[in-house]
C-alpha atoms as a PDB file:
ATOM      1  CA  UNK A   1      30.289   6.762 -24.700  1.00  0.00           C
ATOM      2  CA  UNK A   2      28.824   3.493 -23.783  1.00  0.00           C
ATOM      3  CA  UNK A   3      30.353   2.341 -20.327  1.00  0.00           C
ATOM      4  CA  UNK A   4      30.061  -1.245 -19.218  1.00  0.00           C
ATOM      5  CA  UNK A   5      30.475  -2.925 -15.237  1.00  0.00           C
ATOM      6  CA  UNK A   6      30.340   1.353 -13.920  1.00  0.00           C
ATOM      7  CA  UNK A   7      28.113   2.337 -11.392  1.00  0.00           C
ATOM      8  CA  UNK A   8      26.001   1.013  -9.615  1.00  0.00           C
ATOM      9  CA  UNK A   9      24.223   3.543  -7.799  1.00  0.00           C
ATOM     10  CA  UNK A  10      20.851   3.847  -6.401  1.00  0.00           C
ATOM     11  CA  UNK A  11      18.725   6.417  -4.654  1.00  0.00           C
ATOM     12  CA  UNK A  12      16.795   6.403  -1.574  1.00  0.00           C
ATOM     13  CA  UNK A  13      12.775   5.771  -3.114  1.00  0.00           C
ATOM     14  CA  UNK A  14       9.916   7.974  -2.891  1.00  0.00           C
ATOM     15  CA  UNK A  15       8.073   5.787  -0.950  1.00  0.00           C
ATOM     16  CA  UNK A  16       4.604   7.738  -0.710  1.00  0.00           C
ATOM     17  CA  UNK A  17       4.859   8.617  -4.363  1.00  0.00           C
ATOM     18  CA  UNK A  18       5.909   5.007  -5.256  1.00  0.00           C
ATOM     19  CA  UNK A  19       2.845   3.870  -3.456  1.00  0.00           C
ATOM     20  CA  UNK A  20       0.456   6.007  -5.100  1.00  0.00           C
ATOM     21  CA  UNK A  21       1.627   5.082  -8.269  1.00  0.00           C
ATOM     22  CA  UNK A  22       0.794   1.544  -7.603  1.00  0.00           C
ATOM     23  CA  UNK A  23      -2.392   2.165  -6.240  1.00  0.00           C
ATOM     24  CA  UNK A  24      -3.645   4.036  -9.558  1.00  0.00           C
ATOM     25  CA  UNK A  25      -1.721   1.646 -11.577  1.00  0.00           C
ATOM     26  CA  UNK A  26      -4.641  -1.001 -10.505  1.00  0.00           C
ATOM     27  CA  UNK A  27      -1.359  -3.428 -10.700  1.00  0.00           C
ATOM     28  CA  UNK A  28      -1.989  -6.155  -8.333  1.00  0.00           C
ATOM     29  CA  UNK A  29       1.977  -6.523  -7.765  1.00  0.00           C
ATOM     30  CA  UNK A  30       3.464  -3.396  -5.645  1.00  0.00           C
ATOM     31  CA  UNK A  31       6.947  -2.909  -3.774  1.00  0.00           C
ATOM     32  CA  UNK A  32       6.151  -5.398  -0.677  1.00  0.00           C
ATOM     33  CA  UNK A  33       8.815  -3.371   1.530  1.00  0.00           C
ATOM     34  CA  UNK A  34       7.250  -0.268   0.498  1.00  0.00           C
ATOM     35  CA  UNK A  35       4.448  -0.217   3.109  1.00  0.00           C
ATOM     36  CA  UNK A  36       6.581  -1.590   5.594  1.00  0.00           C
ATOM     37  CA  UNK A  37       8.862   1.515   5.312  1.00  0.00           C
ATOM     38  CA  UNK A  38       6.723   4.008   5.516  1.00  0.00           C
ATOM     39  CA  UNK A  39       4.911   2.574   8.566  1.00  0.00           C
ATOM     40  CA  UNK A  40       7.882   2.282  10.431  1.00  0.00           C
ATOM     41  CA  UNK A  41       9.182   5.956   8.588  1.00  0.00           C
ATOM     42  CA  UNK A  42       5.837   7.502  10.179  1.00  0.00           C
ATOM     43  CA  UNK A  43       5.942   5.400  13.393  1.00  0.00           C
ATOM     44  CA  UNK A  44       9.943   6.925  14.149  1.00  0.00           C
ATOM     45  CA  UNK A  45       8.604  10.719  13.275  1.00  0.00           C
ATOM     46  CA  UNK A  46      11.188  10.694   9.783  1.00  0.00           C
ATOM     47  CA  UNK A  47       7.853  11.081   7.364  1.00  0.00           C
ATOM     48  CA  UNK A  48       8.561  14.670   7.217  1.00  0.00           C
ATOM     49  CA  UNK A  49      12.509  13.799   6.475  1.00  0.00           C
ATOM     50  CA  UNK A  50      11.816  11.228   3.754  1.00  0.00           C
ATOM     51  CA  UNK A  51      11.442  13.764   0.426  1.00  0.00           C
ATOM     52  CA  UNK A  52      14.606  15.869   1.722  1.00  0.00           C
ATOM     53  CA  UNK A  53      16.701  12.335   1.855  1.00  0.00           C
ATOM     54  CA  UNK A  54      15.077  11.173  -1.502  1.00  0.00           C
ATOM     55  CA  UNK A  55      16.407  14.471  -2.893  1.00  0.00           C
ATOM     56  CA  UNK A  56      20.021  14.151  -1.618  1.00  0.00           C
ATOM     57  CA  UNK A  57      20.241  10.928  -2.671  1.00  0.00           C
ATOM     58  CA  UNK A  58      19.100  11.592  -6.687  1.00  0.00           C
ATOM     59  CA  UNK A  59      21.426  14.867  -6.751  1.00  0.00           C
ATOM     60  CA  UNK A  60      24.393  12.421  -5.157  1.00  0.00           C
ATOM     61  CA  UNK A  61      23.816   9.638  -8.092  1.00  0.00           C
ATOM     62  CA  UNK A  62      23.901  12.336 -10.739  1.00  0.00           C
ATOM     63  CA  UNK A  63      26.883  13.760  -9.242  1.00  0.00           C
ATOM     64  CA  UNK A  64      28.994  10.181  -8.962  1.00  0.00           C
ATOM     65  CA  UNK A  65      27.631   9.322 -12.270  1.00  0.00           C
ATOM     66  CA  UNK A  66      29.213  12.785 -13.844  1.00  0.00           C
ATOM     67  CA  UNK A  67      31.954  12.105 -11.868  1.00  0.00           C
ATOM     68  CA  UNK A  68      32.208   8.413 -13.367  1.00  0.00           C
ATOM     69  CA  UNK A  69      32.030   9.021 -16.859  1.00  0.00           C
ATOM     70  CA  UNK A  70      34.630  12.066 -16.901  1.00  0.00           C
ATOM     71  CA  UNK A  71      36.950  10.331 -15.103  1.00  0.00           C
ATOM     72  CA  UNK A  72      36.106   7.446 -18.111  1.00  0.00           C
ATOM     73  CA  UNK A  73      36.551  10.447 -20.733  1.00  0.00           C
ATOM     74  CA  UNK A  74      40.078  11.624 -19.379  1.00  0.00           C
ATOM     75  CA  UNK A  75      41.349   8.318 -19.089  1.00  0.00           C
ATOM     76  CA  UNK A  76      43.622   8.156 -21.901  1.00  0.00           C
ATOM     77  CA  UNK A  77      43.926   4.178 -21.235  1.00  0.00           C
ATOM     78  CA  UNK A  78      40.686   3.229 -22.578  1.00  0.00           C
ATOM     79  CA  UNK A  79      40.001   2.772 -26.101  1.00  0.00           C
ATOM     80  CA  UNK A  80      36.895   1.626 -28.417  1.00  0.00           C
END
């Protein structure tokens, strides 16, 4: 099924992970918010929070994704 102008989800980042991958990269272009997240993520105490929201957030987009394309699939008004 090839699906145009559906979904447009996104998912909350791994922002340590995402860091460290730029760091071993040696790329000299990184995420400029990045840092600035997780400083103020560690300053508020939410570090700790940040994987278990990162999670969430990847299991919702699968979920409205599945939820997108079967409601594509059973919709007897589109056509190829």
């Amino acid at each position: 099924m090839v699906s145009h102008e559906t979904g447009n989800y996104n998912t909350y980042p791994r922002l340590q992970s995402l860091l460290d991958q730029f760091k071993s990269s040696g790329s000299v272009a990184k995420p400029y918010w990045a840092s600035d997240a997780l400083t103020k993520l560690n300053a508020s105490g939410l570090l700790h929070e940040a994987d278990a929201w990162a999670t969430a957030s990847e299991q919702l987009f699968v979920l409205c994704w599945k939820i997108d394309v079967e409601d594509q699939r059973h919709n007897t008004m589109i056509t190829g």
